[in-house]
Protein backbone atom coordinates (compact mmCIF):
# COMPACT_ATOMS: atom_id res chain seq x y z
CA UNK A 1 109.40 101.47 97.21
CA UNK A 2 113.41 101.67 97.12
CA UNK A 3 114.53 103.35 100.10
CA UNK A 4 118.07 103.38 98.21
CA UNK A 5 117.03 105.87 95.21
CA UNK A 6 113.81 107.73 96.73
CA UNK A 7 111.77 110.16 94.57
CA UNK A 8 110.42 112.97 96.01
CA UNK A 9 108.05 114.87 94.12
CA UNK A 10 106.91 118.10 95.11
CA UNK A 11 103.97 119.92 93.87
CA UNK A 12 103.20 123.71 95.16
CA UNK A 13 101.58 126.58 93.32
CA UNK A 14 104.09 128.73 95.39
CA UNK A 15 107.56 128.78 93.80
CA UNK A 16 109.62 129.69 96.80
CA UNK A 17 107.98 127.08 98.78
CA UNK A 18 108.64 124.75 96.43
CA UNK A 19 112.59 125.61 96.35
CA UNK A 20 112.80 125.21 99.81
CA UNK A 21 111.50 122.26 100.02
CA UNK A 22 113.34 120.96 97.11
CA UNK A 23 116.88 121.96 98.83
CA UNK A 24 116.45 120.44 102.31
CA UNK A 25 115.50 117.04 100.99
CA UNK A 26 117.83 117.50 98.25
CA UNK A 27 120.58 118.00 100.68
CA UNK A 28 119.85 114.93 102.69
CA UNK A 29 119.98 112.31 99.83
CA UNK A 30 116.50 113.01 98.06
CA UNK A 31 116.49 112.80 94.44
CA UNK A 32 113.30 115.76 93.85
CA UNK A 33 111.45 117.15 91.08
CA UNK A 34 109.12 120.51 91.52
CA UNK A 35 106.02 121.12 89.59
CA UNK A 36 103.52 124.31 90.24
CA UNK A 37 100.23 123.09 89.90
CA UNK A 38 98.76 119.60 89.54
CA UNK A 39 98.16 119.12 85.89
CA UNK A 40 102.00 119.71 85.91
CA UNK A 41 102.59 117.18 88.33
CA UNK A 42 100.52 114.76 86.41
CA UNK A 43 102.63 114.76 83.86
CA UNK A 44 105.35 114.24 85.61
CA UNK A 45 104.09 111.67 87.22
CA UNK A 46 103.23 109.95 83.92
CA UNK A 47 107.18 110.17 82.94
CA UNK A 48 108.21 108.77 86.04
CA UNK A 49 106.45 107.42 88.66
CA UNK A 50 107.41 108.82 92.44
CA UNK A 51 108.36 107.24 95.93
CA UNK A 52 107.16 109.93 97.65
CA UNK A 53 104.18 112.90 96.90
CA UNK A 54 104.82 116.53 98.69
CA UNK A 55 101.61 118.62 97.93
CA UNK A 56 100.08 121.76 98.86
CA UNK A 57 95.85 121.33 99.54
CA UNK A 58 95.56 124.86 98.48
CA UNK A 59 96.13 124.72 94.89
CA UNK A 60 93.83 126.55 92.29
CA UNK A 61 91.41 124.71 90.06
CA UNK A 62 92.76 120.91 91.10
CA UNK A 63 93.32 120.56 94.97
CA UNK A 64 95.50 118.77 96.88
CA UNK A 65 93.00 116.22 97.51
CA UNK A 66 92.14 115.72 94.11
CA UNK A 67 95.64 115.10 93.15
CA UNK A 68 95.83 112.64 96.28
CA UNK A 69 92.77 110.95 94.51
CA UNK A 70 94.73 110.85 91.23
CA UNK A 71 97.77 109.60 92.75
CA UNK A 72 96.26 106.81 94.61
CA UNK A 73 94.30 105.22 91.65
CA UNK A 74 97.54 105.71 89.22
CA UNK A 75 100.59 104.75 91.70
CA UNK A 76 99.72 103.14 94.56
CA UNK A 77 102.77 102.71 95.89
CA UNK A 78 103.27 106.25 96.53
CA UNK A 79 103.17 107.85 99.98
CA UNK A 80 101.30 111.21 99.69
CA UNK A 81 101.98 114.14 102.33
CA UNK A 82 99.97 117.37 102.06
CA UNK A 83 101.31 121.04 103.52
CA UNK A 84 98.67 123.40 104.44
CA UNK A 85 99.17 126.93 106.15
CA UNK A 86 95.27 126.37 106.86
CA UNK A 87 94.63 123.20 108.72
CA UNK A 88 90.74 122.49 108.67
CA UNK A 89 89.09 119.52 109.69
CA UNK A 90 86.95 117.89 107.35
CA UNK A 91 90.37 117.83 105.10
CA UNK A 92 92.43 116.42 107.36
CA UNK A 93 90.02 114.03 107.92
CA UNK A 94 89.33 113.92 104.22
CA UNK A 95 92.95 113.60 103.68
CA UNK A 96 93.94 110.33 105.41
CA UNK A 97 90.75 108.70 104.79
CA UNK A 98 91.59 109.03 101.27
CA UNK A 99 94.86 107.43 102.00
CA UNK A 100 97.77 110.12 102.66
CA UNK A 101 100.33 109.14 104.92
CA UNK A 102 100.80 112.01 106.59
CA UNK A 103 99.59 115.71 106.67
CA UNK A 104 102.03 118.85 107.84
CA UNK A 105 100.82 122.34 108.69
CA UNK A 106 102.95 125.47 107.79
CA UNK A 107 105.07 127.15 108.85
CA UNK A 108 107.58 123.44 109.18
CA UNK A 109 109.54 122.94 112.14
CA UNK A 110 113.17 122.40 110.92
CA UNK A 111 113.97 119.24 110.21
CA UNK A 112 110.38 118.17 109.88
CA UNK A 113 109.55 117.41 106.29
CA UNK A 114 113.04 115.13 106.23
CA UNK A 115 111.63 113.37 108.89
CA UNK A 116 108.29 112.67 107.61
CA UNK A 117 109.68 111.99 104.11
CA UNK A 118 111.98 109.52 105.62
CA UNK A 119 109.58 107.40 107.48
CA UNK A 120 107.13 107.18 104.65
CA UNK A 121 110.05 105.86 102.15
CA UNK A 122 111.34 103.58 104.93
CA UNK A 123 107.69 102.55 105.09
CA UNK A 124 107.34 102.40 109.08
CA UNK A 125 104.72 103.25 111.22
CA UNK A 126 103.84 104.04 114.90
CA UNK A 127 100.99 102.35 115.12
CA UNK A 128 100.93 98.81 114.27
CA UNK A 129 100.55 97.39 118.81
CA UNK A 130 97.12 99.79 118.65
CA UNK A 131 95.19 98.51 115.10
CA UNK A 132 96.44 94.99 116.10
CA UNK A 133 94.49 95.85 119.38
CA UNK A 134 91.45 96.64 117.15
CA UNK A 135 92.12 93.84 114.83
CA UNK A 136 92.06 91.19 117.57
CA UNK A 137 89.17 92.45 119.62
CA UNK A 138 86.86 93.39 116.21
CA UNK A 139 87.61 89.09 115.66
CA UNK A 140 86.87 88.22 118.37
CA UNK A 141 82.92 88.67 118.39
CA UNK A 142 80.15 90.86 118.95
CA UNK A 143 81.05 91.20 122.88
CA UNK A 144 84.11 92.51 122.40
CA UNK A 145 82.82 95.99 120.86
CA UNK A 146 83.48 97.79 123.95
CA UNK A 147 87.65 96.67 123.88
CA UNK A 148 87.48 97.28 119.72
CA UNK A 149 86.60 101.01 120.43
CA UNK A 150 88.40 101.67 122.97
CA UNK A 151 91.67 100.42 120.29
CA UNK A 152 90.05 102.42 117.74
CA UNK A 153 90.20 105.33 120.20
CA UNK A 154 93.44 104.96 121.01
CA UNK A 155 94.48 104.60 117.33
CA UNK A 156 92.12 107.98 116.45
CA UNK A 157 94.05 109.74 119.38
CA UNK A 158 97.32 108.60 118.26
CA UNK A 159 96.81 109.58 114.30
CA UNK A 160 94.54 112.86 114.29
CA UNK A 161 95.85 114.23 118.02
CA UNK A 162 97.52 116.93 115.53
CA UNK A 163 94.78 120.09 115.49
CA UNK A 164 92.07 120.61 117.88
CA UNK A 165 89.47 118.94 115.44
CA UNK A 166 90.46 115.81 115.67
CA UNK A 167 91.19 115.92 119.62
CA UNK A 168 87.66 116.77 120.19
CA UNK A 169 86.22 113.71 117.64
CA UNK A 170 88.85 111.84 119.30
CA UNK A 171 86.55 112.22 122.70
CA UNK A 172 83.46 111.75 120.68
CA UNK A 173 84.97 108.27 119.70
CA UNK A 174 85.62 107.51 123.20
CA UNK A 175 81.96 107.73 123.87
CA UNK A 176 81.78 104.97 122.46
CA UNK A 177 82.85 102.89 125.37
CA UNK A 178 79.44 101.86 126.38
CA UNK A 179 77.65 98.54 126.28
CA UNK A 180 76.73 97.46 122.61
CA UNK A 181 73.16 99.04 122.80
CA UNK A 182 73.89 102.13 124.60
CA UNK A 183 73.95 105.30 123.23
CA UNK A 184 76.87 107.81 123.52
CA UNK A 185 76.05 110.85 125.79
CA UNK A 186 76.74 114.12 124.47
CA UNK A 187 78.72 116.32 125.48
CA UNK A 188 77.35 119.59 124.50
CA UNK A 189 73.56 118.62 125.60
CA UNK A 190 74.21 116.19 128.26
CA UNK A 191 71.83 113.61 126.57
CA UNK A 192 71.78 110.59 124.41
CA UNK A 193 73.14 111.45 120.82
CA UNK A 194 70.56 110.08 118.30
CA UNK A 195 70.68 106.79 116.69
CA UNK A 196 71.01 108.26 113.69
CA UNK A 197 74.47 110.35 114.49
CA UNK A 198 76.15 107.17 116.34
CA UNK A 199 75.77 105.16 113.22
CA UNK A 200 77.36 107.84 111.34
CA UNK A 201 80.23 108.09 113.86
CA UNK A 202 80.70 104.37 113.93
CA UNK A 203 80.79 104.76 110.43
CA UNK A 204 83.50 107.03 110.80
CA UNK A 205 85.39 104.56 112.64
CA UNK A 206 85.44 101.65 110.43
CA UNK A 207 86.59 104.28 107.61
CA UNK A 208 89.63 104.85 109.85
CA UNK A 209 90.34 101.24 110.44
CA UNK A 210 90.37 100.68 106.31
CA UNK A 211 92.37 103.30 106.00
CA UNK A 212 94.81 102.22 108.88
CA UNK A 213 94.76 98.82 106.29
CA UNK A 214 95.40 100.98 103.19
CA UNK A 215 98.94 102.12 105.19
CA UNK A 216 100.15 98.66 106.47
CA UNK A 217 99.60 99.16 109.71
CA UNK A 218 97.06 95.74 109.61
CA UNK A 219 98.44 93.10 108.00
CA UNK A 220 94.77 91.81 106.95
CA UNK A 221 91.10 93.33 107.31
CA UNK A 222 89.08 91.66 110.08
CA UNK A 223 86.34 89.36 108.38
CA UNK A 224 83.74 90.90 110.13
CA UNK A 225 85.01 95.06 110.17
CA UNK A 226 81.27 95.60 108.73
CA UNK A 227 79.58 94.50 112.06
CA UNK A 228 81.36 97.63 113.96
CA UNK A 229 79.14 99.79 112.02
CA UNK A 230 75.64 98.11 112.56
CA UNK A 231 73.72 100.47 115.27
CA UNK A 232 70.30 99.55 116.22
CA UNK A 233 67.94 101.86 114.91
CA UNK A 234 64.16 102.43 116.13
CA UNK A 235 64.19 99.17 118.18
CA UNK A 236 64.48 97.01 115.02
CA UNK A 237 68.29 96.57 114.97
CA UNK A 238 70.35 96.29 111.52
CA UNK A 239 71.57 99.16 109.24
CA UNK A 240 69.36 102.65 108.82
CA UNK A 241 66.96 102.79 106.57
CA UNK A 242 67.79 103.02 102.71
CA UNK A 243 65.41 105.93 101.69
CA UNK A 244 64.98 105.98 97.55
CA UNK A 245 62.43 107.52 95.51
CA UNK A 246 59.58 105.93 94.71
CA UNK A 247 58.24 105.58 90.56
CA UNK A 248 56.00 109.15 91.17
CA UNK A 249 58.41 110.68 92.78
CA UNK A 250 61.18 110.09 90.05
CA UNK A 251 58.13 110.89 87.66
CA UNK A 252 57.66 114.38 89.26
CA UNK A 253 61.55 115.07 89.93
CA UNK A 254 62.14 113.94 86.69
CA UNK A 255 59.14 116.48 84.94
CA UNK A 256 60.52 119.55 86.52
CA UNK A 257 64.12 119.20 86.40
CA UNK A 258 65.99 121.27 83.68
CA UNK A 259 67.77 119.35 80.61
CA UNK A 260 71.43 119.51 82.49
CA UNK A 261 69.90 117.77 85.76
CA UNK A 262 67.93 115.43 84.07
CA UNK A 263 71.51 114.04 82.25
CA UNK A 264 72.53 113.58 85.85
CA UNK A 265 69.59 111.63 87.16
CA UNK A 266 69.67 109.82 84.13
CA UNK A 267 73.22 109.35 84.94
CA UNK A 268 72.81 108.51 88.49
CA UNK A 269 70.15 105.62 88.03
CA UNK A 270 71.78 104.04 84.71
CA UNK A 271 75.35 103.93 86.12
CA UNK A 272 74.57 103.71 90.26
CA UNK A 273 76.56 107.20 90.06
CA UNK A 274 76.57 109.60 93.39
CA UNK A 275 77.69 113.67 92.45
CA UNK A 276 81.56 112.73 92.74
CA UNK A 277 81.19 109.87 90.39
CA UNK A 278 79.58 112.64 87.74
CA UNK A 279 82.71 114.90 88.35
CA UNK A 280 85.67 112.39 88.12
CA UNK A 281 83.88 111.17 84.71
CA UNK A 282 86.40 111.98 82.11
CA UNK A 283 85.94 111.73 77.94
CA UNK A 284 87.84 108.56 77.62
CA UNK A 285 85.92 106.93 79.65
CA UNK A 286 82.83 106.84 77.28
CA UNK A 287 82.45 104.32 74.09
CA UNK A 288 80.28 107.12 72.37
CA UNK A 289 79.88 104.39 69.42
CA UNK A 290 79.01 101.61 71.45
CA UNK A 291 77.08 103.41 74.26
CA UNK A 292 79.13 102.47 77.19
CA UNK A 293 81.24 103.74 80.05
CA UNK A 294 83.96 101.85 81.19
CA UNK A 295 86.09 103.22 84.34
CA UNK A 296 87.96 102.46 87.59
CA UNK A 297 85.74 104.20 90.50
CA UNK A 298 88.43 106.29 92.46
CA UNK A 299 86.76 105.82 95.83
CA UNK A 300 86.65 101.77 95.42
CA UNK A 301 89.54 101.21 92.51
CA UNK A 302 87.33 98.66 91.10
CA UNK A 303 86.38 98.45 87.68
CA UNK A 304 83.12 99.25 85.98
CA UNK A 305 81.56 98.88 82.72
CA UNK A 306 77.27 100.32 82.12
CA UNK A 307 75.73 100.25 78.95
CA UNK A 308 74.19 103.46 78.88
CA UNK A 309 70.36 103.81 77.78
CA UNK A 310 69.67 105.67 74.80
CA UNK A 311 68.33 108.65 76.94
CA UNK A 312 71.13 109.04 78.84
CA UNK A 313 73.65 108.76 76.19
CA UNK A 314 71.66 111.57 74.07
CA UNK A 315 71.72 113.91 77.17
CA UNK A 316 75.56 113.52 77.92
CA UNK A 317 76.25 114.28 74.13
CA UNK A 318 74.01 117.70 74.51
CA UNK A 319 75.82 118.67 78.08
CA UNK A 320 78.91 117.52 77.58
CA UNK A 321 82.26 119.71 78.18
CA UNK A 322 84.41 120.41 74.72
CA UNK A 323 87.27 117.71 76.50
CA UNK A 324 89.62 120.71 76.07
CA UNK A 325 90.34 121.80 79.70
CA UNK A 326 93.39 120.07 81.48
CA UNK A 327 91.74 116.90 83.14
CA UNK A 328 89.25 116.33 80.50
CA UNK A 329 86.26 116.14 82.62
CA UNK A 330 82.81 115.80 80.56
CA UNK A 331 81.09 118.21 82.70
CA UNK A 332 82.18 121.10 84.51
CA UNK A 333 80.30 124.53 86.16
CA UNK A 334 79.59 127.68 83.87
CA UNK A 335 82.89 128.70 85.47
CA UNK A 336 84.80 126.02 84.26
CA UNK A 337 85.57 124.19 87.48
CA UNK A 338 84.47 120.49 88.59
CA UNK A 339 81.40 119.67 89.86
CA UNK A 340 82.42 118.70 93.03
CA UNK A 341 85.56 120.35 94.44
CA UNK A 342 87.68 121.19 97.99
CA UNK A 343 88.85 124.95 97.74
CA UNK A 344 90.96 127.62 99.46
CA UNK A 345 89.85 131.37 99.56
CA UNK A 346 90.56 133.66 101.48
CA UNK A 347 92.54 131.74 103.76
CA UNK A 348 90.01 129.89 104.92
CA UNK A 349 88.46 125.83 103.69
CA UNK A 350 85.20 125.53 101.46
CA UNK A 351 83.69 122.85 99.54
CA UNK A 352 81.57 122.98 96.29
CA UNK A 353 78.91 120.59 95.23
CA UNK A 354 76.93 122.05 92.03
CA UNK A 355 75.18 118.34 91.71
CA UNK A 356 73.93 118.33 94.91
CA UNK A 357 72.87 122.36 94.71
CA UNK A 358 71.22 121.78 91.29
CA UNK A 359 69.37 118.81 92.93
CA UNK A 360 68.32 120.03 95.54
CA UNK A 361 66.66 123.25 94.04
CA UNK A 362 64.38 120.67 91.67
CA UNK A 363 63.04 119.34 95.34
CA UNK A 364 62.57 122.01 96.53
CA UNK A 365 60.36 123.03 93.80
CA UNK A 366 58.29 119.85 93.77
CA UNK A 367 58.05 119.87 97.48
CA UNK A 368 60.35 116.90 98.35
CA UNK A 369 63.12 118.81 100.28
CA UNK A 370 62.91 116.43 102.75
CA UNK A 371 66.28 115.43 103.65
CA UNK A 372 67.22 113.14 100.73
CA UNK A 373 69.74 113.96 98.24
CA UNK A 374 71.06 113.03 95.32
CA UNK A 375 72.59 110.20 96.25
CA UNK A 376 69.21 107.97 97.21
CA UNK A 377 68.99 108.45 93.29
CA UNK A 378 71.92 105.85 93.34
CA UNK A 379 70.41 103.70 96.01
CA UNK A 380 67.18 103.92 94.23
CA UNK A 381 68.65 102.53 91.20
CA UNK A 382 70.25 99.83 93.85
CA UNK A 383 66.94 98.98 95.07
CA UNK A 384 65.45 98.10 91.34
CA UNK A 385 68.23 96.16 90.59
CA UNK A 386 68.43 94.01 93.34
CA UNK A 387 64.48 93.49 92.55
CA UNK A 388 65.95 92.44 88.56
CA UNK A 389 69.40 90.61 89.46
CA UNK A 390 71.00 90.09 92.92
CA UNK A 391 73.81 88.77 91.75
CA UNK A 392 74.51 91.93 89.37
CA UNK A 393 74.08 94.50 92.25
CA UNK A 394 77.66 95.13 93.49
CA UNK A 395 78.99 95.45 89.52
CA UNK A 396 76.04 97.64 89.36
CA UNK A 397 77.45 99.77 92.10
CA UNK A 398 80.77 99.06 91.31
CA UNK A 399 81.56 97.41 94.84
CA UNK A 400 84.68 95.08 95.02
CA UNK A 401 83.39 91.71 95.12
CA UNK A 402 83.92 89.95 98.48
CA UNK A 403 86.99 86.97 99.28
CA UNK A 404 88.56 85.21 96.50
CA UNK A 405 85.72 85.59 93.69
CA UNK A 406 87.61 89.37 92.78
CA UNK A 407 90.74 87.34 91.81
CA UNK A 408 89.37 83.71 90.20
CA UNK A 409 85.45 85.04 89.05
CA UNK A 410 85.05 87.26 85.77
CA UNK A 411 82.73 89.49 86.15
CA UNK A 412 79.59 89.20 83.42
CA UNK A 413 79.48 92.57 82.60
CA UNK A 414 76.26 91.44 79.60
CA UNK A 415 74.60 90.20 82.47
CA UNK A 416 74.62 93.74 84.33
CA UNK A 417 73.28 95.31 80.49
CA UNK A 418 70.70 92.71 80.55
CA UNK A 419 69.47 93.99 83.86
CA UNK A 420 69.82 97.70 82.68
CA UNK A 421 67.29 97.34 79.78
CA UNK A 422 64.82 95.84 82.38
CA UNK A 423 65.92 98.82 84.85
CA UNK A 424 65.46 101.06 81.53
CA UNK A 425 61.80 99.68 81.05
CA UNK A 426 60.99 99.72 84.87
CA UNK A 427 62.26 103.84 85.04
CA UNK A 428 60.57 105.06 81.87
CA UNK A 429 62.42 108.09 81.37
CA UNK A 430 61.65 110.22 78.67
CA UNK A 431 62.50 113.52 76.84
């Protein structure tokens, strides 16, 4: 980033916002450009790349967060800051997870967005003495979990301490204070939280600390982050069970599903695809002659290339989208919108998952509403691979491969296809 020439570009679906905006940091040595919605900024974004992202989350048809999702696979460079007149806590959350710098609620405190704008060109930080806390005592072993949360907390207080949300999950992380195999003690009940919800949280945790990494504030990742979220679970230690399906399961699931639904399952277990992987999918990304799909996964940035199975390809040509709306998605609802989306209405935050919905109303049917999702379809598809191939599991998944190998080791991408016509044989699916 050149803190001597900084580009600012702003993106708001509300023109005098956007003005406003545009004339304080013009006036204090910001070279800005203003676009109204997000395929807009795209575009611009395309012509010339910014220092700097100002965006509103509420934004019809493409979200904030989207475009935060957009900007971080296509210019990673650029600091993102979202505005919102409705702060609500899964996207906040959502929002720096993903990798925004900052977030700033309406109405802006003078002098506020120059100050935010400034510190994310000039790159620096306020936290870098509490994740080196977290760093050092993550490193230093298993014993030290008690001193690596209480850094973590300190780093959750000092980033999320902004709406009452993150306050109160800021408590729930200092919980977390007790010895290795203790569990946290509620606040609301007065008992131990489950196993179950403390893995999740720790979870939570390590997702902050990568994302703490994604901003600089660590110069490396700790070797071992992954250990922070291992809970013991039903007295047999190690990670939580994987739950899949098993063959008559998929058999029954796959028997009562409609056509659309069935594209996704087939989708899910050929590719290792969860519901947001099915709505970022976009037109170019499929070799409809050669029966392939070839992408960067926007949650990992890693490359991935499946050979789809005759089945599958013949079911994304029947429900595929006409590739004519703005972000060329191959499937969208009735209504036109992504699969999976964040919204505004009404002044108020919602969320929109017509995968999981669908899904869910074929278990329901066939009596498996049990608590598994649509995603076990991917770590059923996990679970048969790693029974084919080990080694082709993470391409399968599209995880980034671990050390050195991502920058020296090709990956053998006819390797993984070899193991998808024996995954192929193993699944059966038919029409």
């Amino acid at each position: 980033m050149d803190p001597e020439d900084p580009r600012v570009l702003i993106v708001d679906d509300e023109p005098q916002v956007a003005l406003l905006i545009r004339k304080e940091l013009s006036e204090n040595g910001f070279t800005c450009r203003v676009a109204e919605n997000a395929d807009r900024a795209k575009s611009l974004i395309d012509s010339q790349l910014p220092d700097v992202l100002i965006a509103d989350i509420q934004m019809p048809r493409t979200s904030g967060l989207e475009l935060l999702a957009y900007v971080r696979n296509h210019v990673p460079h650029c600091r993102a800051v979202l505005i919102t007149g409705h702060p609500k806590r899964q996207y906040v959350a959502q929002a720096l997870l993903q990798g925004a710098y900052d977030y700033i609620e309406k109405p802006f405190r003078p002098g506020q967005l120059v100050e935010t704008v400034s510190r994310a060109v000039a790159e620096e930080q306020d936290l870098p003495a509490l994740v080196d806390r977290a760093v050092t005592a993550l490193e230093s072993g298993s014993q030290a979990r008690q001193a690596s949360l209480d850094a973590v907390t300190a780093l959750v207080r000092a980033v999320e301490a902004k709406d009452p949300y993150t306050r109160r999950h800021s408590e729930q992380v200092a919980h977390y204070r007790n010895e290795t195999l203790g569990l946290p003690i509620s606040a609301k009940t007065g008992r131990s939280i489950s196993s179950r919800t403390a893995y999740g949280r720790l979870k939570t945790v390590v997702a902050l600390i990568r994302w703490a990494y994604r901003m600089h504030l660590l110069e490396h990742m700790p070797r071992n982050i992954d250990t922070l979220s291992k809970m013991p679970r039903n007295g047999n230690g190690g990670q939580p069970e994987v739950r899949i399906f098993s063959a008559e399961e998929l058999k029954l699931i796959w028997e009562k599903a409609p056509s659309r639904v069935r594209c996704f399952i087939a989708l899910a277990i050929n590719c290792g695809y969860g519901q947001k992987d099915l709505s970022d999918l976009r037109h170019g990304d499929i070799d409809w002659e050669d029966g392939y799909i070839e992408r960067i996964r926007v949650k990992t940035g890693v490359r991935s290339r499946h050979k789809l199975w005759q089945i599958t390809l013949d079911l994304v040509r029947k429900h595929k989208s006409d590739g004519v709306e703005a972000e060329n998605r191959v499937f969208l609802t009735q209504n036109g919108f992504p699969l999976v989306r964040s919204f505004f209405a009404d002044g108020k935050a919602g969320a929109s998952d017509a995968v999981h919905n669908a899904f869910w109303r074929v278990l329901r049917k066939v009596g498996l509403a049990d608590g598994r999702g649509f995603y076990c379809l991917r770590k059923t598809g996990a679970t048969l691979i790693e029974a084919i191939d080990p080694d082709v599991t993470g391409m399968y998944l599209t995880h980034a491969e671990p050390g050195m190998k991502r920058v020296y080791a090709q990956r053998d991408w006819k390797r993984l296809a070899r193991a998808l016509v024996k995954l192929e044989k193993r699944i059966d699916l038919k029409l």
